[in-house]
C-alpha atoms as a PDB file:
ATOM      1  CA  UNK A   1      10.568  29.436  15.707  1.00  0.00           C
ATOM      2  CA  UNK A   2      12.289  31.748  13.564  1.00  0.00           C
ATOM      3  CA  UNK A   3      13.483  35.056  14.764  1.00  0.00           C
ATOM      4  CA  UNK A   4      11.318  36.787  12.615  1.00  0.00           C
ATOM      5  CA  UNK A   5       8.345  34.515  13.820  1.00  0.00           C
ATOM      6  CA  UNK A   6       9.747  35.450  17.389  1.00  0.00           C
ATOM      7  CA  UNK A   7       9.340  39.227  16.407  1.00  0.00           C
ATOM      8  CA  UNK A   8       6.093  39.266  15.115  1.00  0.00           C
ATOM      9  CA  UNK A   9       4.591  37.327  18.260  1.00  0.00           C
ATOM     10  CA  UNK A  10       6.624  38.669  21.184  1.00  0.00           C
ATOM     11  CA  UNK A  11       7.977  41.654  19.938  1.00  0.00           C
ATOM     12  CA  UNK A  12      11.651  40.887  20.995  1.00  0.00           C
ATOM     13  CA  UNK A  13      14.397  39.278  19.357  1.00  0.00           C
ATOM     14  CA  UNK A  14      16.146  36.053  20.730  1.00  0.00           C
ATOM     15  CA  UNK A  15      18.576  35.598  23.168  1.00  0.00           C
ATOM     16  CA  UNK A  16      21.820  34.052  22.673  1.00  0.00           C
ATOM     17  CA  UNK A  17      22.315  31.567  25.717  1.00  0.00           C
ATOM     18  CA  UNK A  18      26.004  30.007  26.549  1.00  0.00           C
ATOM     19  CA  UNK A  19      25.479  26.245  27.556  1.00  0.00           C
ATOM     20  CA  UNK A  20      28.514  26.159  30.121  1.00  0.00           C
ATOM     21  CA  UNK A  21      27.434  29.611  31.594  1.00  0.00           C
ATOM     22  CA  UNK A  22      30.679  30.696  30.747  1.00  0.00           C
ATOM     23  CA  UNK A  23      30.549  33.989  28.855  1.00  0.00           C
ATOM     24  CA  UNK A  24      33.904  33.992  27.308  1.00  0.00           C
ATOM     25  CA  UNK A  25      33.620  30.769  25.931  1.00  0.00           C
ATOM     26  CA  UNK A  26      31.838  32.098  22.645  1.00  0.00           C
ATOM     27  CA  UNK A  27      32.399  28.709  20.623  1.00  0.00           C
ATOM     28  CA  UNK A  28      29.543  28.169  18.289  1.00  0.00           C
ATOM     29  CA  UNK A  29      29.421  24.401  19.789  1.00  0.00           C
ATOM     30  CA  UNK A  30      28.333  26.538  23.084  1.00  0.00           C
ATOM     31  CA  UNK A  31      25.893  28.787  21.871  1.00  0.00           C
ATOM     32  CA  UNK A  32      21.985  28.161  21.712  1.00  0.00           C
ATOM     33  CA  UNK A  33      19.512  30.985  21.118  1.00  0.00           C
ATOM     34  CA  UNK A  34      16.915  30.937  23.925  1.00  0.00           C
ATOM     35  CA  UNK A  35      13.213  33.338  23.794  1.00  0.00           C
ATOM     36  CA  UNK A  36      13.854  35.612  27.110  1.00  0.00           C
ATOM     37  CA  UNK A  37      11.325  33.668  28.940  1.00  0.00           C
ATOM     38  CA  UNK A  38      13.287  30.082  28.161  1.00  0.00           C
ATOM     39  CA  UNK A  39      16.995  31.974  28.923  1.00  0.00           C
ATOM     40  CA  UNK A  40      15.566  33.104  32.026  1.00  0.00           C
ATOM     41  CA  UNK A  41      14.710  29.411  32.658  1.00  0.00           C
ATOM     42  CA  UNK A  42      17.338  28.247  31.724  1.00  0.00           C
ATOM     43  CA  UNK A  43      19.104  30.068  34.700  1.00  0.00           C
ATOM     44  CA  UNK A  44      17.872  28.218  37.264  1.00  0.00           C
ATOM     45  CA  UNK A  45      18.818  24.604  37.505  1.00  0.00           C
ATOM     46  CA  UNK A  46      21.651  24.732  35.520  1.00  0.00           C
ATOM     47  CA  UNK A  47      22.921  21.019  35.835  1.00  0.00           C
ATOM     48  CA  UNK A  48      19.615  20.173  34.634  1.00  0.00           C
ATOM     49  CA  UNK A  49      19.538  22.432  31.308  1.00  0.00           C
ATOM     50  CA  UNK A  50      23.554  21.922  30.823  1.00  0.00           C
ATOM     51  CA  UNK A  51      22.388  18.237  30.212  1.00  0.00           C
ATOM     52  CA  UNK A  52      19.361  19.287  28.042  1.00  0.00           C
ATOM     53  CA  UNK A  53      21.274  21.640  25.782  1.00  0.00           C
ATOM     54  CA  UNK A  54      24.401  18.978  25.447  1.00  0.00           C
ATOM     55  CA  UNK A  55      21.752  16.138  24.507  1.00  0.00           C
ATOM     56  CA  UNK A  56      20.502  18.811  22.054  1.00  0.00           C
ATOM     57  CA  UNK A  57      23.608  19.553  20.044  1.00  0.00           C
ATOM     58  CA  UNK A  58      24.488  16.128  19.579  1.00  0.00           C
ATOM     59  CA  UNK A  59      21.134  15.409  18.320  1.00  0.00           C
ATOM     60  CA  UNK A  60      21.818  18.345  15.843  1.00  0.00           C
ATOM     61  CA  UNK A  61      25.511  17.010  15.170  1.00  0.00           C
ATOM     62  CA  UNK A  62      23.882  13.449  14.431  1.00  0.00           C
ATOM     63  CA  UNK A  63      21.539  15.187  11.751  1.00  0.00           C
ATOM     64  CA  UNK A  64      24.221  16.709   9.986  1.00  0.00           C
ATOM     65  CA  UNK A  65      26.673  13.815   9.687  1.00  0.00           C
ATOM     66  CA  UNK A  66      23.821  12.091   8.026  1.00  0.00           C
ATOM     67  CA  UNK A  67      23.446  14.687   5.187  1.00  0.00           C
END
């Protein structure tokens, strides 16, 4: 969804959510953006999501080599 979609049916913006849990490292390759109640989530198990959110960007990287 859409940030304005997010808006309109939580009444909160995004989060932005760093894949290696490293806050400094603000590469775009290690960014995702996250609703609050996935970010919080996503803060538990953190082998587990690191995986998910790797396997995600190269899916996305995949897409736009084809284009």
């Amino acid at each position: 969804m859409t940030e304005e979609e997010h808006l309109i049916v939580m009444g909160k913006g995004l989060h932005v959510h760093h894949i290696d849990y490293n806050k400094q490292n603000c590469d775009i390759t290690n960014l995702i953006t996250l609703c609050n109640w996935c970010n919080l989530r996503a803060n538990k198990n953190k082998d587990y999501w690191k995986k998910i959110f790797k396997n995600k960007l190269e899916v996305i990287k995949c897409n736009l080599k084809k284009d």
